[in-house]
C-alpha atoms as a PDB file:
ATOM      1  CA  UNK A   1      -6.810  -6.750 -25.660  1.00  0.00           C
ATOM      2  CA  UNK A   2      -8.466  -9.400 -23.733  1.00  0.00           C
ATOM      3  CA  UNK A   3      -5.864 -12.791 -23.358  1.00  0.00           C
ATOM      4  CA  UNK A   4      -7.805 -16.122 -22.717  1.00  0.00           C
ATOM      5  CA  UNK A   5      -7.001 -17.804 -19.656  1.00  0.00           C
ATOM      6  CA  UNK A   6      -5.792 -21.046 -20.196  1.00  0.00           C
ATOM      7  CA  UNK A   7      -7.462 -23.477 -18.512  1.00  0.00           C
ATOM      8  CA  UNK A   8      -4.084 -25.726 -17.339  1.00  0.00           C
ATOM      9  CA  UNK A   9      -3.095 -22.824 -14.762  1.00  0.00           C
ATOM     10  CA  UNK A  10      -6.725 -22.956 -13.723  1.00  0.00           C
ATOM     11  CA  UNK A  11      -6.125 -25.766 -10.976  1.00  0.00           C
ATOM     12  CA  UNK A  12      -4.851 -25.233  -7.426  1.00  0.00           C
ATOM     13  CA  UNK A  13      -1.853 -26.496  -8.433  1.00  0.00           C
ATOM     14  CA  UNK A  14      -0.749 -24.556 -10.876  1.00  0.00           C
ATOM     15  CA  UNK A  15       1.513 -25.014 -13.931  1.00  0.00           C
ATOM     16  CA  UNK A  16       5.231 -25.930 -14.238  1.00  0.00           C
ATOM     17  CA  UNK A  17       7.105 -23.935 -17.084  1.00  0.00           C
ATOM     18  CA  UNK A  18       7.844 -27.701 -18.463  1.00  0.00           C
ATOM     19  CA  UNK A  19       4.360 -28.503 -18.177  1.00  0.00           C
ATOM     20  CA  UNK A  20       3.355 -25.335 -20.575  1.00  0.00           C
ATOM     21  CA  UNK A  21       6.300 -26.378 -23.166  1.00  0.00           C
ATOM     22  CA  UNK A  22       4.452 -29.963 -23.596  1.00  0.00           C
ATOM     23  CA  UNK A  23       1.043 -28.311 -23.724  1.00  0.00           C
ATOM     24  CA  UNK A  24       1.932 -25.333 -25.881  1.00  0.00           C
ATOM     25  CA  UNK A  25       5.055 -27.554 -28.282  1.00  0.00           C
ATOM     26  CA  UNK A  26       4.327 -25.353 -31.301  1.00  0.00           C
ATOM     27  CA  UNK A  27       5.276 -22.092 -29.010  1.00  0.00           C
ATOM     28  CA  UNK A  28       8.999 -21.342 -28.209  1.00  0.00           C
ATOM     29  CA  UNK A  29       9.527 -20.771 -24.461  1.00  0.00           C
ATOM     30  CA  UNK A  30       9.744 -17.259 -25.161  1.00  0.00           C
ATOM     31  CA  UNK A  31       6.572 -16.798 -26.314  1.00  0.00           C
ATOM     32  CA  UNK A  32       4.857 -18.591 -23.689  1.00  0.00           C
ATOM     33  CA  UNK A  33       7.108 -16.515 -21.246  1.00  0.00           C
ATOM     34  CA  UNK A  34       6.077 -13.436 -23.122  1.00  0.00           C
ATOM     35  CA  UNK A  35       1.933 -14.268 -22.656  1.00  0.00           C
ATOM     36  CA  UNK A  36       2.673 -15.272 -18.993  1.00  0.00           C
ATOM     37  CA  UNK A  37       4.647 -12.116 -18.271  1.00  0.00           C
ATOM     38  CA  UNK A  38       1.717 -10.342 -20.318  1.00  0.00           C
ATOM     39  CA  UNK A  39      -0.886 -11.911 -18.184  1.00  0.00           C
ATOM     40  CA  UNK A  40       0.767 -11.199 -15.220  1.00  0.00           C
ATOM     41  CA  UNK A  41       1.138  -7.828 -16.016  1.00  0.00           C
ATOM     42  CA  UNK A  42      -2.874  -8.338 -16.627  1.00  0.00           C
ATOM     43  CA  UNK A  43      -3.297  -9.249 -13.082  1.00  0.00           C
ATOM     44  CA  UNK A  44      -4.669 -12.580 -14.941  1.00  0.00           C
ATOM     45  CA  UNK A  45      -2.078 -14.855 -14.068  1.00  0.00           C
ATOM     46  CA  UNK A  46       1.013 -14.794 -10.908  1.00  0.00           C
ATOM     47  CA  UNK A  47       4.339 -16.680 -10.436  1.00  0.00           C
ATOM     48  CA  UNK A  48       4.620 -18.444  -7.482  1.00  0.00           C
ATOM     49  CA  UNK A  49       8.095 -19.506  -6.561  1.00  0.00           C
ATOM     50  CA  UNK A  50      11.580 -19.736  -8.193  1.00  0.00           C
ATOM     51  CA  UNK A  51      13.651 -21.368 -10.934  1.00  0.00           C
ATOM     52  CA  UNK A  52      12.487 -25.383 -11.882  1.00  0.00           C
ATOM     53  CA  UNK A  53      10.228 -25.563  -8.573  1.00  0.00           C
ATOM     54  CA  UNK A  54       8.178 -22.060 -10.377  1.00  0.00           C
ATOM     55  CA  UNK A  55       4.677 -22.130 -10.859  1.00  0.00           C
ATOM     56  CA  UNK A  56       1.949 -20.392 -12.776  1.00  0.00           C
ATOM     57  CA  UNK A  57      -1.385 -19.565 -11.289  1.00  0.00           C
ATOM     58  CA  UNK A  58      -4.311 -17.761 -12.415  1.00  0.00           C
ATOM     59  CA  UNK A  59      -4.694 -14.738 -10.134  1.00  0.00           C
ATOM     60  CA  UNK A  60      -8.194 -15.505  -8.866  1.00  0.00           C
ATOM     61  CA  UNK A  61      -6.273 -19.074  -7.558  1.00  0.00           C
ATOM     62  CA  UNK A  62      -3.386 -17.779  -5.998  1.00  0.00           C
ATOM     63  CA  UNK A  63      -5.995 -14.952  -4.376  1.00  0.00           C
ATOM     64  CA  UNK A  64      -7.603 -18.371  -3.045  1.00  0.00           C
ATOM     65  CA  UNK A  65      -4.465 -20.082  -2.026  1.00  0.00           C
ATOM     66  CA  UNK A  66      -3.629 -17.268   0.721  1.00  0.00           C
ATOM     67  CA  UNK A  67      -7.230 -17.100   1.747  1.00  0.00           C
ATOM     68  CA  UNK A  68      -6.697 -20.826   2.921  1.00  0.00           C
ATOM     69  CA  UNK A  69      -3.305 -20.210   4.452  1.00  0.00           C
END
């Protein structure tokens, strides 16, 4: 199964879990945890950081983000 990449976590500066909840407001949390979690497990998408400050990238963008470190 192929999951769409959503283009909000496309940016460098990837996506807030609160940001996703006013994008996605028909979705529980869960289920846009579950897709994350299933995109990471993709190699789609990565979490970068912890708790509040936690943000979603797509893969190819955090693969750019070290490059520039």
């Amino acid at each position: 199964m192929t999951l769409p990449v959503p283009t909000f976590i496309t940016n460098d500066i990837g996506a807030p879990m609160a940001e996703l909840r006013q994008v996605l407001p028909a979705d529980s949390d869960d289920s846009v945890l579950r897709m994350l979690k299933e995109m990471q497990a993709a190699g789609l998408a990565t979490l970068r950081g912890q708790r509040r400050a936690a943000r979603w990238f797509t893969a190819a963008n955090a693969a750019n983000l070290e490059s520039v470190r």
